[in-house]
N, C-alpha and C. Protein backbone atom coordinates (compact mmCIF):
# COMPACT_ATOMS: atom_id res chain seq x y z
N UNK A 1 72.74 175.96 69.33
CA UNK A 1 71.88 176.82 70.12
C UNK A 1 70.42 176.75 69.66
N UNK A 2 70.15 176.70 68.47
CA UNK A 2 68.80 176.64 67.39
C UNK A 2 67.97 175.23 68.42
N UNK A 3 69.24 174.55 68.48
CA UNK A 3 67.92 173.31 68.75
C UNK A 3 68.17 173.23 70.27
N UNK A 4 68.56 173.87 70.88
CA UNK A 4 68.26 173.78 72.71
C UNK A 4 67.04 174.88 72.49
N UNK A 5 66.93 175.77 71.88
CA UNK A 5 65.82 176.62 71.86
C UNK A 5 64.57 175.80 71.95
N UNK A 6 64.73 174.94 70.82
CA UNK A 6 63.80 174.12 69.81
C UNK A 6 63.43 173.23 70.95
N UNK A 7 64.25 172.63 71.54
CA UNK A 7 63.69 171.86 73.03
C UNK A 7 62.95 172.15 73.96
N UNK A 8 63.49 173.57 74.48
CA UNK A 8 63.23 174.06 75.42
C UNK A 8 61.40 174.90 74.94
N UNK A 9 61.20 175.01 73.66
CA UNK A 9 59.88 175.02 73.48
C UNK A 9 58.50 173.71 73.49
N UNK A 10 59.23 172.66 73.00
CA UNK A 10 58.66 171.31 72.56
C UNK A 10 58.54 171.10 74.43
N UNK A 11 59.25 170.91 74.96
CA UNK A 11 58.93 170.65 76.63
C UNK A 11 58.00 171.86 77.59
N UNK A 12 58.08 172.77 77.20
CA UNK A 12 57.02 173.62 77.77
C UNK A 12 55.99 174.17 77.48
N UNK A 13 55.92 174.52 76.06
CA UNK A 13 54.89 174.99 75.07
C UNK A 13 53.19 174.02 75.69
N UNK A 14 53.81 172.60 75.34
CA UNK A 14 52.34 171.76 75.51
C UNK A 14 51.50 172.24 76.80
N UNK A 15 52.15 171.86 77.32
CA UNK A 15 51.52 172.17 78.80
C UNK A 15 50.38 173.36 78.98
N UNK A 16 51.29 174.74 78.46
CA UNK A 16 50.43 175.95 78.26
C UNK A 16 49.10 175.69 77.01
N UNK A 17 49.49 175.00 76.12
CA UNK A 17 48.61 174.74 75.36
C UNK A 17 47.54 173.71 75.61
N UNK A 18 47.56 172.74 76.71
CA UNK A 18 46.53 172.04 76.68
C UNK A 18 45.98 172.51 78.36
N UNK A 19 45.90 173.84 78.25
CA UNK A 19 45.30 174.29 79.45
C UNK A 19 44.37 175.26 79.00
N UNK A 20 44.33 175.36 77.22
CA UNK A 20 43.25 175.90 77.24
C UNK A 20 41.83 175.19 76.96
N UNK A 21 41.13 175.52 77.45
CA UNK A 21 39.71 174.90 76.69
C UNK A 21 39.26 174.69 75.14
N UNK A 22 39.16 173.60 75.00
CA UNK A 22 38.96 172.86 73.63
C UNK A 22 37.87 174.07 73.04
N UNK A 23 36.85 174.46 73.46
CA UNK A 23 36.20 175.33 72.62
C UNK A 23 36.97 177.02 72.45
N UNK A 24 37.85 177.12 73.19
CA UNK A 24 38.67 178.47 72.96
C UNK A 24 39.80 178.12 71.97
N UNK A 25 40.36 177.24 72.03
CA UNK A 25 41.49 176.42 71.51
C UNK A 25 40.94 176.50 69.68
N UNK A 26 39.72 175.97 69.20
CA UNK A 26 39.43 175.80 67.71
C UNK A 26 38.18 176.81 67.61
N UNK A 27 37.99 178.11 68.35
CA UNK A 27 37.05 179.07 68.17
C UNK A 27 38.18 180.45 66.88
N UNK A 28 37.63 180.40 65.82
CA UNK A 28 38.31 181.10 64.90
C UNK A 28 37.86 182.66 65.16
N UNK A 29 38.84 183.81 65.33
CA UNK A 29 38.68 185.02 65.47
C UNK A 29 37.67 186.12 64.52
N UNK A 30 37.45 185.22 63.33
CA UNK A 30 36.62 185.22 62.07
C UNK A 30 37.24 184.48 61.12
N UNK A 31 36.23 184.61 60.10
CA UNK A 31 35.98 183.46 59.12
C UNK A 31 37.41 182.77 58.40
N UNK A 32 37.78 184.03 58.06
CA UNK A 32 38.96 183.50 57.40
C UNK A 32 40.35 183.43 58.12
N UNK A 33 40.22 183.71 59.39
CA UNK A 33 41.61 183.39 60.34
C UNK A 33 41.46 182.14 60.87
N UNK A 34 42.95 181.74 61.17
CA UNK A 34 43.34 180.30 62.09
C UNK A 34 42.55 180.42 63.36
N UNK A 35 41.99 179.55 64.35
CA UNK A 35 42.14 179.00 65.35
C UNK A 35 43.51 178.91 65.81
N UNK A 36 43.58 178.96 67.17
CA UNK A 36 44.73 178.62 68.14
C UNK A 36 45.05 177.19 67.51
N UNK A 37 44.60 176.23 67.29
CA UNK A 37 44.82 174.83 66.62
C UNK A 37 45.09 175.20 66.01
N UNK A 38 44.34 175.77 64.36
CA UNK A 38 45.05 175.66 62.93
C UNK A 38 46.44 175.99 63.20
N UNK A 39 46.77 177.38 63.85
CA UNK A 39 48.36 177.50 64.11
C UNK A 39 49.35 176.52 64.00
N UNK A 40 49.22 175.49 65.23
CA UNK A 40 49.85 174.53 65.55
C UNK A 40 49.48 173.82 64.36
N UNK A 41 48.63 173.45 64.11
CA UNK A 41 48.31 172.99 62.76
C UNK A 41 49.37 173.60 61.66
N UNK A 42 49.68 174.67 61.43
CA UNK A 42 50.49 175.62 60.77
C UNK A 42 51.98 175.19 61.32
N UNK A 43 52.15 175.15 62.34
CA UNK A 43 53.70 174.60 62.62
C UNK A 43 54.20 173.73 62.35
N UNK A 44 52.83 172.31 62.45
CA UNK A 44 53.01 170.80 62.12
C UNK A 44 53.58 170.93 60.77
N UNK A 45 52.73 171.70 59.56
CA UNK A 45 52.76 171.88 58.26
C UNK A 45 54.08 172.31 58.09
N UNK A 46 54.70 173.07 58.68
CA UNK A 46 56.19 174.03 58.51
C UNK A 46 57.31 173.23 58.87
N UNK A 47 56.91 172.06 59.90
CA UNK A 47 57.43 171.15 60.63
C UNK A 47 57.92 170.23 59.45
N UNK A 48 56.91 169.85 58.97
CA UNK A 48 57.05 168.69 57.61
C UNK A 48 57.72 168.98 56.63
N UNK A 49 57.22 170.12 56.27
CA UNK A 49 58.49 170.80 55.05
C UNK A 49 59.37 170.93 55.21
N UNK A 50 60.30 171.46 56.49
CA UNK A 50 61.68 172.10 56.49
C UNK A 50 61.95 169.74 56.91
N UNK A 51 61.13 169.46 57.63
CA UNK A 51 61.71 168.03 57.70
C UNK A 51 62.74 167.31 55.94
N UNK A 52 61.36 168.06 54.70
CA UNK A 52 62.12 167.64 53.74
C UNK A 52 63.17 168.56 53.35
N UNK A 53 63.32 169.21 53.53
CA UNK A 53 64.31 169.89 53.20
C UNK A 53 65.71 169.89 54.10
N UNK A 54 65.54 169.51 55.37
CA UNK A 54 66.80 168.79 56.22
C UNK A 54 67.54 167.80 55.33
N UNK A 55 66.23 166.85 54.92
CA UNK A 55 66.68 165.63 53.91
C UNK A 55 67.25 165.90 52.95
N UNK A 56 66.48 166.41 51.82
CA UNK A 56 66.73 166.21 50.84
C UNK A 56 67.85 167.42 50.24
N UNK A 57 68.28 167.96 51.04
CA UNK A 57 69.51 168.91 51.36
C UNK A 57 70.94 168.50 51.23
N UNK A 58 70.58 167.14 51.92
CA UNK A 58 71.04 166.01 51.44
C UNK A 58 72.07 165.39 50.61
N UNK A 59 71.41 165.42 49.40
CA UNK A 59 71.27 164.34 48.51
C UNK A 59 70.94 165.35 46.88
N UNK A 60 70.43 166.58 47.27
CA UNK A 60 69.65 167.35 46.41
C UNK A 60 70.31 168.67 46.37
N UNK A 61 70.97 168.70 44.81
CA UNK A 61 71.79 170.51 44.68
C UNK A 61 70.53 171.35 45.36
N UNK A 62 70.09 171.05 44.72
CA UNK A 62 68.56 172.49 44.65
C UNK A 62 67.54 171.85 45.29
N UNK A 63 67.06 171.72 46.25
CA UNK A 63 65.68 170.75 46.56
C UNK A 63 64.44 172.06 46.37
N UNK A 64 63.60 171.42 45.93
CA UNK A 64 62.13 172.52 45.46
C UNK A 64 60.95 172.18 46.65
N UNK A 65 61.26 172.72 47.62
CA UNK A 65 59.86 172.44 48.53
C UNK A 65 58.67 173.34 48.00
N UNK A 66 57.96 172.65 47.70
CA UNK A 66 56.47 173.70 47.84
C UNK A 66 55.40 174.20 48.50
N UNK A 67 54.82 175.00 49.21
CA UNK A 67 53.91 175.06 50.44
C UNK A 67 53.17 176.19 50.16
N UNK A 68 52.19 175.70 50.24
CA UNK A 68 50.78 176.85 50.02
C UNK A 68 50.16 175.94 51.40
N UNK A 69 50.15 177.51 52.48
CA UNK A 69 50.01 176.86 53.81
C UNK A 69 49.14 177.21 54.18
N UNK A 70 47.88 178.25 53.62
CA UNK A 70 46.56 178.01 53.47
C UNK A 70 45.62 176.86 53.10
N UNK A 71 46.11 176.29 52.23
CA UNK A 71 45.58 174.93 51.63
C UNK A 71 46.02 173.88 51.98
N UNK A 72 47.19 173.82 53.18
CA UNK A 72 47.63 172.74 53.82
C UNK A 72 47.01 172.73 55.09
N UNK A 73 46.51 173.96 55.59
CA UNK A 73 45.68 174.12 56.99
C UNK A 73 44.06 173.64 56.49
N UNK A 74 43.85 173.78 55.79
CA UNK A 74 42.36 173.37 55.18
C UNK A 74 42.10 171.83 54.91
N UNK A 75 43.21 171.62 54.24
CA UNK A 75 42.88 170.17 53.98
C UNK A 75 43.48 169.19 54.89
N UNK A 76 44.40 169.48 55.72
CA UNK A 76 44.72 168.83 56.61
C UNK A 76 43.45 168.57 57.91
N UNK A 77 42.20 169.82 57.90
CA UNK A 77 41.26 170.08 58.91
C UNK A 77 41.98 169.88 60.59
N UNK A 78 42.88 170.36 60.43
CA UNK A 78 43.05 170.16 62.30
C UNK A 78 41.96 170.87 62.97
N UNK A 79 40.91 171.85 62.88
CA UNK A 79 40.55 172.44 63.60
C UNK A 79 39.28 170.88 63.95
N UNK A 80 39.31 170.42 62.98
CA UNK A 80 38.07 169.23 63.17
C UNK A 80 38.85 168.13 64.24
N UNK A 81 40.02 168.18 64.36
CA UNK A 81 40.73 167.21 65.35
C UNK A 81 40.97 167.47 67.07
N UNK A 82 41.04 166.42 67.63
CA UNK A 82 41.01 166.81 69.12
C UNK A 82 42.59 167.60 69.26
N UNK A 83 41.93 168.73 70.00
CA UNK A 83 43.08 169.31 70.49
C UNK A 83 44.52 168.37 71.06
N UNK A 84 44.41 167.88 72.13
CA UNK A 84 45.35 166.87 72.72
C UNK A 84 46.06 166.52 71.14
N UNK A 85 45.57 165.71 70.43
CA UNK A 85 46.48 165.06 69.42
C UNK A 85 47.47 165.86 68.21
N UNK A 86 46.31 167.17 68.27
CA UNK A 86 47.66 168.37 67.00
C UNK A 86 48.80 169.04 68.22
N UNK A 87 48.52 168.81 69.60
CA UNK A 87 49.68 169.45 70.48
C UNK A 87 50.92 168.43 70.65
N UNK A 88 49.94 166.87 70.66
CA UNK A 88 51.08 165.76 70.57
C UNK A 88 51.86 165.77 69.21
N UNK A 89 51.12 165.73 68.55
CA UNK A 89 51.68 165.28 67.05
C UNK A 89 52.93 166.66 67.20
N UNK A 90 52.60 168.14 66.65
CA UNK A 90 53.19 168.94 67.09
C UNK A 90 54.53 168.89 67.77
N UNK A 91 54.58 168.22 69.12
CA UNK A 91 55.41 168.19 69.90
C UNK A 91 57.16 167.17 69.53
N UNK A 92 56.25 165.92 68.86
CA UNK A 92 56.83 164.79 68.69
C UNK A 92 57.66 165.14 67.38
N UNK A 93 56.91 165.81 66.56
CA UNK A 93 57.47 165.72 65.23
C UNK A 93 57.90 167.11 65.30
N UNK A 94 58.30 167.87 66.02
CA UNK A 94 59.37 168.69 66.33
C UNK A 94 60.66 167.84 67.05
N UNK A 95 60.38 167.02 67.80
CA UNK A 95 61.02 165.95 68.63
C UNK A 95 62.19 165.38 67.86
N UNK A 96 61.11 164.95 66.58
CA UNK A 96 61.88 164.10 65.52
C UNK A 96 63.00 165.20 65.04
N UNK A 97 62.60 166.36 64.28
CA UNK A 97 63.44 167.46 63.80
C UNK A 97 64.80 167.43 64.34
N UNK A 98 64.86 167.33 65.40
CA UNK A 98 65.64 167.81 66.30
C UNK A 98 66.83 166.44 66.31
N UNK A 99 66.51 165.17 66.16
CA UNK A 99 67.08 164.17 66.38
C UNK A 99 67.47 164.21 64.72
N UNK A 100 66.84 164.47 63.59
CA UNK A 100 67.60 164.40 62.36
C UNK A 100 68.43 165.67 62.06
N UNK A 101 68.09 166.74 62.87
CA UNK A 101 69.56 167.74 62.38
C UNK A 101 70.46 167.47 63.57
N UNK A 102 70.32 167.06 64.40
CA UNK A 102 71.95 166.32 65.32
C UNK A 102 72.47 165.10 64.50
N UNK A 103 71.95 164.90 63.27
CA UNK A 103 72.34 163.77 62.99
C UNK A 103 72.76 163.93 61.51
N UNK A 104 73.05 165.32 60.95
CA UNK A 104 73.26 165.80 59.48
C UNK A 104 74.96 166.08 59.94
N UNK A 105 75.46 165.26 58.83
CA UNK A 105 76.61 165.69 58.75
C UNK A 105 77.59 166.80 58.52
């Protein structure tokens, strides 16, 4: 059920998201909050981690993910990236997620 959810967001989500305007899209609410991007930016980041931890779940008694997801939104800079590409990337590599836990034994 988790991952028909997980679909059924990755196929509709974009759409709503690239209907907003690129300057509303990476305009930050103040200084120290996300942009509508960093978010997604923030999902990509959440995206990647639980990716290792699908894995290495694995293979690994204890796997140690680490995430300081302030400093992964910063240095990653999505807000400096074109919108279109953190909604693709986003989309795809949820895409992927989805094809490696149908595929965990």
């Amino acid at each position: 059920m988790p991952l028909t959810r997980l679909q059924h967001l990755i196929t509709t989500i974009p759409g709503k998201l690239l209907a907003i305007p690129e300057e509303e899209f990476s305009s930050k609410p103040a200084p120290q909050k996300w942009s509508k991007k960093e978010i997604i930016g923030h999902l990509i980041d959440s995206a990647t981690n639980n990716h290792h931890r699908f894995i290495r779940a694995q293979f690994e008694d204890v796997p140690t993910i680490m995430y300081q997801q302030d400093n992964w939104n910063v240095a990653s800079r999505y807000n400096d990236m074109e919108g279109r590409h953190v909604i693709s990337f986003w989309q795809m590599y949820n895409q992927h997620l989805i094809e490696v836990v149908k595929r965990i034994p």
